[in-house]
C-alpha atoms as a PDB file:
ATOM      1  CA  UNK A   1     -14.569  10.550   3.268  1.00  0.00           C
ATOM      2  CA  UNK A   2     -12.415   9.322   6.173  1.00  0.00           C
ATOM      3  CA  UNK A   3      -8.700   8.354   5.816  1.00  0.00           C
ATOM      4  CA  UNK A   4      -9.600   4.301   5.774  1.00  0.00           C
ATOM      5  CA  UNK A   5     -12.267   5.177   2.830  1.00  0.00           C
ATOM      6  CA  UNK A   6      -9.678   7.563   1.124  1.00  0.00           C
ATOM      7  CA  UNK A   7      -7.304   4.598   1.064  1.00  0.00           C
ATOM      8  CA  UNK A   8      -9.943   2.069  -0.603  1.00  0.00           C
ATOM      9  CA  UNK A   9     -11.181   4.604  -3.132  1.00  0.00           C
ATOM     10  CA  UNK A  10     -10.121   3.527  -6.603  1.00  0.00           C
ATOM     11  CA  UNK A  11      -7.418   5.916  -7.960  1.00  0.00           C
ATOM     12  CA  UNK A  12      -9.169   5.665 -12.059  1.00  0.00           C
ATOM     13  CA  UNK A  13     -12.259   7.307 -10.087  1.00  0.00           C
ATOM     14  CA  UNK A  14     -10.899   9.905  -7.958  1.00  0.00           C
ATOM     15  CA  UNK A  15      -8.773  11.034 -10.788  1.00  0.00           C
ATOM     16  CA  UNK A  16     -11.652  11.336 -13.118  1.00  0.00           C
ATOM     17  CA  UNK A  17     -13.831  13.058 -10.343  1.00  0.00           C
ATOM     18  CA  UNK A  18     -10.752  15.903 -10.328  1.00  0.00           C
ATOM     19  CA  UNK A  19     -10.331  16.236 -13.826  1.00  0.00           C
ATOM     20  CA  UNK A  20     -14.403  16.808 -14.373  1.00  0.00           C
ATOM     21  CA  UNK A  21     -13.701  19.220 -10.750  1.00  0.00           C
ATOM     22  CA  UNK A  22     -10.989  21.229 -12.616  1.00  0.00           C
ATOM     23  CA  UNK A  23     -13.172  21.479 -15.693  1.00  0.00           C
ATOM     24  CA  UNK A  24     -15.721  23.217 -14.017  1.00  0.00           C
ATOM     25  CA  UNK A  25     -13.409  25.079 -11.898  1.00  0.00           C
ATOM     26  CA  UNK A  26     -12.060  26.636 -14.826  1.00  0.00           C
ATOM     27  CA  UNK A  27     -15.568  27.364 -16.072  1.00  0.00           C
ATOM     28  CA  UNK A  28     -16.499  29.767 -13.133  1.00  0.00           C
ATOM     29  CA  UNK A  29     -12.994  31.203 -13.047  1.00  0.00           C
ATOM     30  CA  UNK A  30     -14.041  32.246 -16.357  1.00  0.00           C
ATOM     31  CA  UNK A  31     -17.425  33.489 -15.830  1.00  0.00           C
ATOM     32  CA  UNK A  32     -16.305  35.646 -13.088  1.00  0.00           C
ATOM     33  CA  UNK A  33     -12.786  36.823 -14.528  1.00  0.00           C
ATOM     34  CA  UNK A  34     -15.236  37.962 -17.296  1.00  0.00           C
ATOM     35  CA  UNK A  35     -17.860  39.719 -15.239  1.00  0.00           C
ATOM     36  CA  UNK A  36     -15.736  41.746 -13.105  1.00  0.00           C
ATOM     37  CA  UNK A  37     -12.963  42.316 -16.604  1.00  0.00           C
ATOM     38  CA  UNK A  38     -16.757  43.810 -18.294  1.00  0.00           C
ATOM     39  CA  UNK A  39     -18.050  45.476 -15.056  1.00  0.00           C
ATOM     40  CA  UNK A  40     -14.929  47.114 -13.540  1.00  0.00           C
ATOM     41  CA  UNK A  41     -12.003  46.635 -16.282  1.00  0.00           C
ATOM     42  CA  UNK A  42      -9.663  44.213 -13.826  1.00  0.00           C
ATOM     43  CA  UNK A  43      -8.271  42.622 -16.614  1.00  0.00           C
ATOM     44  CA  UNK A  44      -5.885  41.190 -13.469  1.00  0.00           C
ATOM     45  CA  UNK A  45      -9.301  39.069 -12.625  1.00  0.00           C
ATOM     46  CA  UNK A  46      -8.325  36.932 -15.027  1.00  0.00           C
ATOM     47  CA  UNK A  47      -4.435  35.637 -13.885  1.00  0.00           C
ATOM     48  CA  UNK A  48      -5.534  36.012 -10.336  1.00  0.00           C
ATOM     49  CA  UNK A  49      -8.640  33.463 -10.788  1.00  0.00           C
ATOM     50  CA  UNK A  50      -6.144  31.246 -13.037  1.00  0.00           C
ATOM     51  CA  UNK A  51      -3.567  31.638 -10.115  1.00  0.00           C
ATOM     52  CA  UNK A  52      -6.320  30.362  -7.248  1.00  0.00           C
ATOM     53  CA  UNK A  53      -7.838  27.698  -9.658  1.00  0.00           C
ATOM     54  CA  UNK A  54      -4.444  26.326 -10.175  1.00  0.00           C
ATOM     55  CA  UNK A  55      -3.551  26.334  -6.505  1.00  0.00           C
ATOM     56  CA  UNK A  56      -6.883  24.495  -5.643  1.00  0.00           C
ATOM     57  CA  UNK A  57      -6.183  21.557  -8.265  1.00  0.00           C
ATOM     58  CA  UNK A  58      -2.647  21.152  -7.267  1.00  0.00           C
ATOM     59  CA  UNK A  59      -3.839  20.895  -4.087  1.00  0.00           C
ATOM     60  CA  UNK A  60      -6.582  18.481  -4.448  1.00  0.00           C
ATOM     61  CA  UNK A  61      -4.408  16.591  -7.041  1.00  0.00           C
ATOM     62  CA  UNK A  62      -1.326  15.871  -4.622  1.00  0.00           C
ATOM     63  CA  UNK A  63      -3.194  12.709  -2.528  1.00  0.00           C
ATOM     64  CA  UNK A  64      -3.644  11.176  -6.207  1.00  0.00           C
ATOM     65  CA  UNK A  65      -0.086  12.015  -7.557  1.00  0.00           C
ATOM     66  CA  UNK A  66       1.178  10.281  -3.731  1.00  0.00           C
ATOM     67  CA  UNK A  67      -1.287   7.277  -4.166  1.00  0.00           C
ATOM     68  CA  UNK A  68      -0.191   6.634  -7.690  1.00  0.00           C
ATOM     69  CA  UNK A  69       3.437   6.617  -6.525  1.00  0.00           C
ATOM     70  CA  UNK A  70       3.000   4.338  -4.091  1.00  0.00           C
ATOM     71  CA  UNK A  71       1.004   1.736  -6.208  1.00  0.00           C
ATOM     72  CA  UNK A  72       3.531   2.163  -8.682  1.00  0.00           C
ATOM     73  CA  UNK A  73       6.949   1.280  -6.324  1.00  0.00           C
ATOM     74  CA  UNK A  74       4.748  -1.471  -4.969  1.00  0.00           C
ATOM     75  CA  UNK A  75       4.741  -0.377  -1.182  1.00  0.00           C
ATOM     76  CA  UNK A  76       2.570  -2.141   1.042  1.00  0.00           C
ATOM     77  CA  UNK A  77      -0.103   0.034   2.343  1.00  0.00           C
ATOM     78  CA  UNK A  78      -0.078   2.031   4.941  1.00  0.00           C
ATOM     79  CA  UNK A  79      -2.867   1.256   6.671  1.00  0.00           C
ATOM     80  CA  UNK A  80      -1.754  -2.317   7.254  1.00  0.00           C
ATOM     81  CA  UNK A  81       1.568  -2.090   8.165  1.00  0.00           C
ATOM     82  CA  UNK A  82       1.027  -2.880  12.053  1.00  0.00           C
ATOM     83  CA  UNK A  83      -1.337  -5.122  11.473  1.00  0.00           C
ATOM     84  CA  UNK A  84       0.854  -7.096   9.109  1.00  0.00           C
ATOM     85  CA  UNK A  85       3.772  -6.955  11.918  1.00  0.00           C
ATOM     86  CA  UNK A  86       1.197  -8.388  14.433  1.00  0.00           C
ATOM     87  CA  UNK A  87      -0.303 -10.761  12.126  1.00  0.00           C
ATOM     88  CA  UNK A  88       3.950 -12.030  11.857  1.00  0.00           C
ATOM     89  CA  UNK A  89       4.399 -11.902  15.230  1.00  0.00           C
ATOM     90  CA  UNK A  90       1.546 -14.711  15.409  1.00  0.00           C
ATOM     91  CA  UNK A  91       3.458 -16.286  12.719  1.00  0.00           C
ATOM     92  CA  UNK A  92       5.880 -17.337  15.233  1.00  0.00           C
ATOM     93  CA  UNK A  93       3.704 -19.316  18.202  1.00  0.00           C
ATOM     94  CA  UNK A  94       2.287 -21.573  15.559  1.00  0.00           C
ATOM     95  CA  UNK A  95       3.331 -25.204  16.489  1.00  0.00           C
ATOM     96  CA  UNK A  96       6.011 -26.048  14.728  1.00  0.00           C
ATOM     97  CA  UNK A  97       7.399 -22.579  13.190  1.00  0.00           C
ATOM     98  CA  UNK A  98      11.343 -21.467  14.512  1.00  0.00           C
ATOM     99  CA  UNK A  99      10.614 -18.074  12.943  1.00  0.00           C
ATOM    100  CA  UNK A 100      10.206 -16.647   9.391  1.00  0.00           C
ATOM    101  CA  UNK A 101      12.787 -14.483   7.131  1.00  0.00           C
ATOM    102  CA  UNK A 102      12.355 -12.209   4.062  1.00  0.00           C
ATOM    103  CA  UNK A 103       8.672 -11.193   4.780  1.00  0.00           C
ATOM    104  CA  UNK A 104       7.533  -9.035   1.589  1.00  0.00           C
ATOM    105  CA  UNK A 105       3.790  -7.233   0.263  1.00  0.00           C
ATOM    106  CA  UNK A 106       2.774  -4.605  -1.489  1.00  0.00           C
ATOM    107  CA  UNK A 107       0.169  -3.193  -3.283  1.00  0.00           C
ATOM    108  CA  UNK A 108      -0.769  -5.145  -6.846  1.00  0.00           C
ATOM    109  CA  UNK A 109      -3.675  -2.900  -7.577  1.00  0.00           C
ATOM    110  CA  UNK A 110      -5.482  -0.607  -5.553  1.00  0.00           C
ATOM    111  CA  UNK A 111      -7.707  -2.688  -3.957  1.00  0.00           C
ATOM    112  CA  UNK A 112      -5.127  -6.090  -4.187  1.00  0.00           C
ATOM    113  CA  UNK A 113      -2.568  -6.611  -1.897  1.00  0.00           C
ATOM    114  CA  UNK A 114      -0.253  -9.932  -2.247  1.00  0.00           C
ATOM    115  CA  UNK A 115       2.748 -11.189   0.031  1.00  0.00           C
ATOM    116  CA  UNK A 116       5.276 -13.634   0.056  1.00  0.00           C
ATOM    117  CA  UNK A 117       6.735 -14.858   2.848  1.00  0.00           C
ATOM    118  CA  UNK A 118       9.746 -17.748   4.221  1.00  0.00           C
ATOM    119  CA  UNK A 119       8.369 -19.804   7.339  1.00  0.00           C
ATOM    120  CA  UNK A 120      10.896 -21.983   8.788  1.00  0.00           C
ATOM    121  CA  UNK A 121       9.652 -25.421  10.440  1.00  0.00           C
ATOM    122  CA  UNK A 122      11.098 -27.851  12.876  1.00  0.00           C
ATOM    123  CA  UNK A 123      12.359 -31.258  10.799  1.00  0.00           C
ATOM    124  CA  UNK A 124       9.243 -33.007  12.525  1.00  0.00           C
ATOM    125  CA  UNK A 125       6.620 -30.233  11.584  1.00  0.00           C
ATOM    126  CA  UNK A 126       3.838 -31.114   9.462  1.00  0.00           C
ATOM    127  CA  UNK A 127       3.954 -28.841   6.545  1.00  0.00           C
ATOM    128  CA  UNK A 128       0.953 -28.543   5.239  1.00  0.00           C
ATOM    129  CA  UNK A 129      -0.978 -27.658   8.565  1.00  0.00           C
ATOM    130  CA  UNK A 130       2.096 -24.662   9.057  1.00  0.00           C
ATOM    131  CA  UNK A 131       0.834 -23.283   5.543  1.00  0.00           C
ATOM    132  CA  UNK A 132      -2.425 -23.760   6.257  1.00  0.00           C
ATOM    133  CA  UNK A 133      -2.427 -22.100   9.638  1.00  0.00           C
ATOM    134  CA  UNK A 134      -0.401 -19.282   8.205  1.00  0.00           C
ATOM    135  CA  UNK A 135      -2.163 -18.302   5.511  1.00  0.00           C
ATOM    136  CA  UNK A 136      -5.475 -18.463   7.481  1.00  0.00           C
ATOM    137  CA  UNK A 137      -4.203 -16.259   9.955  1.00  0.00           C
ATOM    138  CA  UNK A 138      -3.240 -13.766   7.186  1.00  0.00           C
ATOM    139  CA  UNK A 139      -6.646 -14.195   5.674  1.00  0.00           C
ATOM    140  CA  UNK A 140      -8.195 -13.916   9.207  1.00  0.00           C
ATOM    141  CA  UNK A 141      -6.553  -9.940   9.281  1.00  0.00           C
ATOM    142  CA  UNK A 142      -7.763  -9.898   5.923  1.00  0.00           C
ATOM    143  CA  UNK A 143      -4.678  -8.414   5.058  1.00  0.00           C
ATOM    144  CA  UNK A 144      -3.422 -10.230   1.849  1.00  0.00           C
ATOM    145  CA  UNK A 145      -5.072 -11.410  -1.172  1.00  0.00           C
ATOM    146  CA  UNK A 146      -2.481 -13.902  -2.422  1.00  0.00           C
ATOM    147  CA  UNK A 147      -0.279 -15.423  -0.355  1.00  0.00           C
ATOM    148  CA  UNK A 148       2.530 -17.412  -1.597  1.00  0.00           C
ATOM    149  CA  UNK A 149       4.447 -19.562   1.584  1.00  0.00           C
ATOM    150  CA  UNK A 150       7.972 -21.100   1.087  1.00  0.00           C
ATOM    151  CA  UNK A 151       8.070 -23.822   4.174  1.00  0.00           C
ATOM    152  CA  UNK A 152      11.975 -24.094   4.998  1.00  0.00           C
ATOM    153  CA  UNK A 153      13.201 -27.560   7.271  1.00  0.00           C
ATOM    154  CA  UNK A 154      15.883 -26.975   9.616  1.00  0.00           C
ATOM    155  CA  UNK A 155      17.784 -29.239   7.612  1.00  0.00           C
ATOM    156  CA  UNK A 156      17.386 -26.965   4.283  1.00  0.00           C
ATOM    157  CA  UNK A 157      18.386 -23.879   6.930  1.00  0.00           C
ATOM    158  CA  UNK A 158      21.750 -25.785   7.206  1.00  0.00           C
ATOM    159  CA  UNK A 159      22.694 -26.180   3.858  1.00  0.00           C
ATOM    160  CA  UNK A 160      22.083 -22.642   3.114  1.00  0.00           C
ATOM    161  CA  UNK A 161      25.096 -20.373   2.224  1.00  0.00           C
ATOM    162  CA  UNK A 162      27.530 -19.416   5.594  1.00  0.00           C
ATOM    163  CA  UNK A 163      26.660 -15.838   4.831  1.00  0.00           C
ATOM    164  CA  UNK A 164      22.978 -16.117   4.442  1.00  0.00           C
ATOM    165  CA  UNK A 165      23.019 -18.627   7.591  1.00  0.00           C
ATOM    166  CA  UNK A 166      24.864 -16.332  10.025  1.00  0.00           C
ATOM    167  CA  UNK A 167      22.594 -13.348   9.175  1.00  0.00           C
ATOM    168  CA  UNK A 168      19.406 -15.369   9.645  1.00  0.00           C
ATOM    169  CA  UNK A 169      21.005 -16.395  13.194  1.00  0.00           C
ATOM    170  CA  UNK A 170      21.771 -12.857  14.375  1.00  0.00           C
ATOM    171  CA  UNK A 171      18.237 -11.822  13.548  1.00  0.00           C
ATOM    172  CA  UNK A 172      17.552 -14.902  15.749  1.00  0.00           C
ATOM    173  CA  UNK A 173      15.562 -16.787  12.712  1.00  0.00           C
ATOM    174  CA  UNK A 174      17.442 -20.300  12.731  1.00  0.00           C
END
């Protein structure tokens, strides 16, 4: 299984495939701690297959533990990360868009990924073909799932907070 496959694979399903894998694992420790304790008397068969079982399901374990982590804080996947900045970037030459601010997605599920995401439109822009055109391009990637798109006028950029308004003008949004 490659890295892309590893990263689809559902996480219920790979944890039940190591937890039948450590079952058995522990089976054949014990048949052959138990042949070679009645054969030779190395009673020190026994920790030292316990010792190399445990070492092989911490080690097959870890990718789980990380992937469950991750779902859990909500990170956006790794595998999509520069396509999402790329898929942004486009954000940007759509007619009508100044920029975008406060671009967020992570992982619901899985398998699910949803975003949210600030575009910021001339006063004159039609609104409705920006959305459209943005969250087609995101679909297009096939990077999100659900997409939720706040369209911001110029004019609701200048009633924002001074604060929020200068730091969205040295990041060159507005």
């Amino acid at each position: 299984m490659d890295e892309e496959e590893e990263a689809h694979a559902n996480l219920n399903t790979r944890g039940l495939f190591l937890h039948v894998l450590a079952d058995a694992l522990g089976s054949v420790g014990v048949i052959i701690s138990s042949t070679l304790i009645y054969f030779f008397q190395w009673t020190v068969s026994d920790a030292v297959c316990s010792m190399i079982i445990s070492l092989l399901i911490v080690g097959s374990v870890w990718p789980l533990i990380r992937g469950s982590a991750l779902l859990l804080l909500q990170r956006a996947p790794v595998r999509q990360q520069r396509r999402t900045q790329e898929a942004l970037e486009k954000v940007n030459s759509i007619e009508g868009v100044i920029g975008y601010r406060e671009p967020r997605f992570w992982s619901l599920t899985d398998s699910e990924v949803v975003g949210t995401l600030h575009v910021h439109v001339r006063q004159d822009a039609d609104e409705q073909r920006v959305l459209s055109a943005v969250v087609a391009l995101f679909r297009e990637h096939d990077l999100v799932q659900n997409l939720a798109v706040q369209i911001e006028k110029e004019k609701f950029l200048l009633q924002m907070d001074p604060q929020t308004r200068m730091q969205m003008q040295m990041n060159g949004y507005a």
